[in-house]
N, C-alpha and C. Protein backbone atom coordinates (compact mmCIF):
# COMPACT_ATOMS: atom_id res chain seq x y z
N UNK A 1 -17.81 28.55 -47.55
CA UNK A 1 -18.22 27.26 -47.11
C UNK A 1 -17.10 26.57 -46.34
N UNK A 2 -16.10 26.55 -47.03
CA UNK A 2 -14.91 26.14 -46.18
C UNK A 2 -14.48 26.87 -45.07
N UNK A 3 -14.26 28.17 -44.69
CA UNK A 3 -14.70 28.72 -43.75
C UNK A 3 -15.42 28.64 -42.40
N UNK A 4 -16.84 28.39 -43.07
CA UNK A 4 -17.71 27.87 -41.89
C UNK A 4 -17.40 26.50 -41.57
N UNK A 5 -17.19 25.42 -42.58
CA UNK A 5 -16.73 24.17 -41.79
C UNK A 5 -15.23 24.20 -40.90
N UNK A 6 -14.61 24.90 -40.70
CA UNK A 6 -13.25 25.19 -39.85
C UNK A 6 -13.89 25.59 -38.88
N UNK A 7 -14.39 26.62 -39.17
CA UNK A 7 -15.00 27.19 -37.61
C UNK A 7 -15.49 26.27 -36.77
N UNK A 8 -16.59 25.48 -37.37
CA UNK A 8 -17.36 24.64 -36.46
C UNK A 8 -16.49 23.43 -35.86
N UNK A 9 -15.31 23.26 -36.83
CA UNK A 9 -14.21 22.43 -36.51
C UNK A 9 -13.49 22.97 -35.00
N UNK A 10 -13.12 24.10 -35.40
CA UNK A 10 -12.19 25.24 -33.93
C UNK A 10 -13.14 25.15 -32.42
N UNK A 11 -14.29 25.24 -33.03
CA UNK A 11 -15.46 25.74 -32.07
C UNK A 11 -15.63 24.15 -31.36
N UNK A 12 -15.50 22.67 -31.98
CA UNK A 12 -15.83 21.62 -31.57
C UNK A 12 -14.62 21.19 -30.83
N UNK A 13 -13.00 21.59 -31.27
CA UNK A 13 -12.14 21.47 -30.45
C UNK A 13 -11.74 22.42 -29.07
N UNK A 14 -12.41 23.78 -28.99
CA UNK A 14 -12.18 24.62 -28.12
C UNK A 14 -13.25 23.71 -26.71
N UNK A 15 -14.10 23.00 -27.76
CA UNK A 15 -15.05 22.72 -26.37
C UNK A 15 -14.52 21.32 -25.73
N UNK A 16 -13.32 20.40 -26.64
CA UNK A 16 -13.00 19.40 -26.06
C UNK A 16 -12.36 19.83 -25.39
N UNK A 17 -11.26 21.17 -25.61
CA UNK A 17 -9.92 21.37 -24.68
C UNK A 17 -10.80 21.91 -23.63
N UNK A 18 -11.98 22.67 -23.58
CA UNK A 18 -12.62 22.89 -22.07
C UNK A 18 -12.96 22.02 -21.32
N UNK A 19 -13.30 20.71 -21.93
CA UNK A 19 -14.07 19.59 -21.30
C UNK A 19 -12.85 18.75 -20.35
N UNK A 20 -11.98 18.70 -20.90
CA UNK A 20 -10.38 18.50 -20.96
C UNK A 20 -9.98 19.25 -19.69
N UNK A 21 -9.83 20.62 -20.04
CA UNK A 21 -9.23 21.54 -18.77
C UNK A 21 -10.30 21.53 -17.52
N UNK A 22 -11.82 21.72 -17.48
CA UNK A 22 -12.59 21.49 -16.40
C UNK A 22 -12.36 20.08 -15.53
N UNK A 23 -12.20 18.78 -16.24
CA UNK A 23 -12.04 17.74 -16.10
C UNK A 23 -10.70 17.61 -14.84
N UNK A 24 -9.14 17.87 -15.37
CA UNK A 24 -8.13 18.30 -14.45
C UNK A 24 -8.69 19.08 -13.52
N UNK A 25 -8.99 20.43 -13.92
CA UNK A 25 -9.36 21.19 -12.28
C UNK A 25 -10.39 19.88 -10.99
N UNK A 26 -11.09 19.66 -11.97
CA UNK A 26 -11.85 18.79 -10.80
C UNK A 26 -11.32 18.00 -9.65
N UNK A 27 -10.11 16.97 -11.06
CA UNK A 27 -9.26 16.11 -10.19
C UNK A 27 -8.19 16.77 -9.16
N UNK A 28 -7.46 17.85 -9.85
CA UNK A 28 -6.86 18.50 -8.72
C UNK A 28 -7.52 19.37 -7.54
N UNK A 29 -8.51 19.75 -7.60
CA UNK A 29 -9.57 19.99 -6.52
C UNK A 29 -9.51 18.78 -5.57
N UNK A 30 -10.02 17.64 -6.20
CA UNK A 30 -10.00 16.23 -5.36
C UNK A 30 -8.41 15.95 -4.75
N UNK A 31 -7.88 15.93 -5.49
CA UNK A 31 -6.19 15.64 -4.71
C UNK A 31 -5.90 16.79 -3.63
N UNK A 32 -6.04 17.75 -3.66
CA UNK A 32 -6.05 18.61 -2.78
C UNK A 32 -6.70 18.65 -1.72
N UNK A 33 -7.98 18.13 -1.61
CA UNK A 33 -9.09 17.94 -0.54
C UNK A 33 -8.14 16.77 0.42
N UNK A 34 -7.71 15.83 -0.38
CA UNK A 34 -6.94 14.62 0.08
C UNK A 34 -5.89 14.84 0.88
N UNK A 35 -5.59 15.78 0.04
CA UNK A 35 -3.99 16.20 0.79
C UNK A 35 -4.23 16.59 2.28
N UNK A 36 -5.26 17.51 2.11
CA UNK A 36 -5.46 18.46 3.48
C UNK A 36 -5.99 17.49 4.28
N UNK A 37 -6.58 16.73 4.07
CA UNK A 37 -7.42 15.46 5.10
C UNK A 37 -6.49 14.57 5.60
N UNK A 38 -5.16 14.12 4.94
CA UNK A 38 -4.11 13.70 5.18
C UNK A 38 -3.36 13.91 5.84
N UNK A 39 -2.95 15.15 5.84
CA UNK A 39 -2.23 15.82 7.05
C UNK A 39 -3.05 16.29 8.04
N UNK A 40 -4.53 16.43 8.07
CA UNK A 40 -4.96 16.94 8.97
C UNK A 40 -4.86 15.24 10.12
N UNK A 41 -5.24 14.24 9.61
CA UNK A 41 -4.87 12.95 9.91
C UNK A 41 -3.92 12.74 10.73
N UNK A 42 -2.85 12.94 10.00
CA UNK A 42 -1.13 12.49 10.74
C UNK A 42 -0.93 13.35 11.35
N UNK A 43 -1.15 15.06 11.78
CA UNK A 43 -1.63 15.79 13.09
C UNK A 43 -2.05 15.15 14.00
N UNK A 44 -2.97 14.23 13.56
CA UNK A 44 -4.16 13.94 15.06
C UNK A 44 -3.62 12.70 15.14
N UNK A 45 -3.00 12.17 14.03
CA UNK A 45 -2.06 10.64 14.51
C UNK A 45 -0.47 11.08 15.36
N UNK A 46 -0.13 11.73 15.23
CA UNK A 46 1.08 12.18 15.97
C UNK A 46 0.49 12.77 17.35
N UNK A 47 0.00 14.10 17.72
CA UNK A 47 -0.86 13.72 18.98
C UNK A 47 -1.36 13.07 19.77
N UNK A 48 -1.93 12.28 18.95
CA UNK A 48 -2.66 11.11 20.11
C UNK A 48 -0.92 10.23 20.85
N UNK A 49 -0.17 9.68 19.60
CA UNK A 49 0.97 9.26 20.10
C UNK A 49 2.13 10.04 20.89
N UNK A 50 2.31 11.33 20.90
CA UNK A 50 2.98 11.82 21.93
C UNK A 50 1.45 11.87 23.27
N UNK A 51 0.87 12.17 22.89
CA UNK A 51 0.08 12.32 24.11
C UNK A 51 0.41 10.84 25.19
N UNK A 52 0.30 10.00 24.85
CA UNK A 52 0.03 8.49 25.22
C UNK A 52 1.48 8.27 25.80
N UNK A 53 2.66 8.69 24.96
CA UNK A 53 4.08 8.49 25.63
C UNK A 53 4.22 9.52 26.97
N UNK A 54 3.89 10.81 26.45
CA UNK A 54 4.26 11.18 28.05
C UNK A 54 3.24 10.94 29.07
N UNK A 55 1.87 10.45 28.73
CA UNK A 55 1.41 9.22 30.40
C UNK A 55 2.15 8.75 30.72
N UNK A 56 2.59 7.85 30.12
CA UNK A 56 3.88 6.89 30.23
C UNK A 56 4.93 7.15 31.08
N UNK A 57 5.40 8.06 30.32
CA UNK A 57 6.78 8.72 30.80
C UNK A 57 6.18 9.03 32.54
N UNK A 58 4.61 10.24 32.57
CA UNK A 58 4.40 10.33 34.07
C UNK A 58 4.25 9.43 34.86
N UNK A 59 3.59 8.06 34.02
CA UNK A 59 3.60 7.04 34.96
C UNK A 59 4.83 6.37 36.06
N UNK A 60 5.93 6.69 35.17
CA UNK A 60 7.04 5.67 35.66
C UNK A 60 7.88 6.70 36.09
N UNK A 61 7.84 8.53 35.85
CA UNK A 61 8.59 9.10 36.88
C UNK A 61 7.26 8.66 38.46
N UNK A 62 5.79 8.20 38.26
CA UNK A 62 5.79 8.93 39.72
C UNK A 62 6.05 7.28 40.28
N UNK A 63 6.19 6.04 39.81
CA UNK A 63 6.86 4.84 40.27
C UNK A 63 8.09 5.37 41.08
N UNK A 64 9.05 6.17 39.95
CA UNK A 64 10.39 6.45 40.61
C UNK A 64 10.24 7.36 41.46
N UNK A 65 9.40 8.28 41.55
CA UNK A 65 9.30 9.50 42.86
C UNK A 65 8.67 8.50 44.17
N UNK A 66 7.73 7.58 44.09
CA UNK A 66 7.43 6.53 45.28
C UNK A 66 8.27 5.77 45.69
N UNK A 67 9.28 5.11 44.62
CA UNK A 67 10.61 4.28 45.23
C UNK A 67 11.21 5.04 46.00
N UNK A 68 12.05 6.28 45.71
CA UNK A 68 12.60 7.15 46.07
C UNK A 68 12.04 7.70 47.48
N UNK A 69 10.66 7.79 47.68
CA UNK A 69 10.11 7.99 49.11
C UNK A 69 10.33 6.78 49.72
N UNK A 70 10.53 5.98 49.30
CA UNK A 70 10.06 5.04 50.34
C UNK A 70 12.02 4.73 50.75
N UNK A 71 12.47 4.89 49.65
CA UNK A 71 14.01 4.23 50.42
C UNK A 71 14.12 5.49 51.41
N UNK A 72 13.10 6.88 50.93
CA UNK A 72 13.63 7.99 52.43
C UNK A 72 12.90 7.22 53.80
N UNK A 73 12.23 6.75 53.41
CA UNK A 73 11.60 6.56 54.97
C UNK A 73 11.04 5.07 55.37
N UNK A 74 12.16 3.90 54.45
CA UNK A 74 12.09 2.77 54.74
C UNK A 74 10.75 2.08 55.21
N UNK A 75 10.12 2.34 54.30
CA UNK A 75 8.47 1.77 54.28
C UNK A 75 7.95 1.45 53.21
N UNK A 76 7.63 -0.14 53.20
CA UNK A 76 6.85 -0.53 52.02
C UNK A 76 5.48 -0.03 51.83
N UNK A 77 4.99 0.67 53.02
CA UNK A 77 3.28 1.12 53.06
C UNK A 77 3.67 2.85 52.19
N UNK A 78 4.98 3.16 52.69
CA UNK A 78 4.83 4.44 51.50
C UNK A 78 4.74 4.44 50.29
N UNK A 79 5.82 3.27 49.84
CA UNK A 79 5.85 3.16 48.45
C UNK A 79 4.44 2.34 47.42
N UNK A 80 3.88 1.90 48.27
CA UNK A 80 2.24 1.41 47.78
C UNK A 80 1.31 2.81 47.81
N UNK A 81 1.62 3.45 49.23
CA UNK A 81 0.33 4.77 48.99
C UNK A 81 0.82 5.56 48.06
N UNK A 82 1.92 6.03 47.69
CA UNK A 82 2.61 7.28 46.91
C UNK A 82 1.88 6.08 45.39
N UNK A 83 2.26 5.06 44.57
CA UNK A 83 1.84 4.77 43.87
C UNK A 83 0.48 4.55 43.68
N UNK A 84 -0.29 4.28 44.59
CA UNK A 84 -1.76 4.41 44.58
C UNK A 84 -2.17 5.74 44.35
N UNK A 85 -1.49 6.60 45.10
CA UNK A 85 -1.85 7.93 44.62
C UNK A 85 -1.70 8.98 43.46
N UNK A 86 -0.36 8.34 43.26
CA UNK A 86 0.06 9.03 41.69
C UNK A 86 -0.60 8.40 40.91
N UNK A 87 -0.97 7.23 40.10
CA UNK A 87 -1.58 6.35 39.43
C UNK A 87 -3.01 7.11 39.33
N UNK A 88 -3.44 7.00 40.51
CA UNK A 88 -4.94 8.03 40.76
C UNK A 88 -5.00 9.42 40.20
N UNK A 89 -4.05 9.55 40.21
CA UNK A 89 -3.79 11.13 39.84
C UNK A 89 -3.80 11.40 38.53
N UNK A 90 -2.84 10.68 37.92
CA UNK A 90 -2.71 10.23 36.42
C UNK A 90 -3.76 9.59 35.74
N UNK A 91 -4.55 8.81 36.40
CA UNK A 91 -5.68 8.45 35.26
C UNK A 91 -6.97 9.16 35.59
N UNK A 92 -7.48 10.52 36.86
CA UNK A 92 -8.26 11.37 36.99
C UNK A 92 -7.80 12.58 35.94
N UNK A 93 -6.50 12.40 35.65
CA UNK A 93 -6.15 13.14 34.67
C UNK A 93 -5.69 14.80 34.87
């Protein structure tokens, strides 16, 4: 008799420590999903921000490649078309 009441005792704690251990896996399943969504995130947040700096950066070398034409050939109509054109160029992409 004592016997069988232990058992059913062992048998009622084996099923808390499962309820217990399934419970963690779940949550670390969930933290993990997080994780990966997180960094997949700050990937596509770092991208977008280098992407956006070197427009930038092309924008204002082709300013300086139009200044630079125009002090060659002393014309304010160059340095407006060369920037009209690079600008065009840069946002047709």
């Amino acid at each position: 008799m004592f016997s069988s009441d232990r058992n059913v005792e062992n048998i009622g704690q084996l099923l808390e420590l499962l309820k217990h251990y399934f419970g963690l896996q779940t949550e670390y399943v969930k933290l993990d999903v997080i994780d990966k969504v997180v960094r997949l995130l700050t990937v596509a947040a770092l991208a977008i921000i280098f992407f956006l700096l070197l427009i930038a950066v092309m924008l204002f070398f082709s300013f300086a490649v139009a200044y630079w034409m125009g002090l060659l050939s002393w014309s304010v109509f160059s340095i407006c078309c060369c920037c009209c054109s690079s600008s065009c160029f840069i946002i047709s992409g």
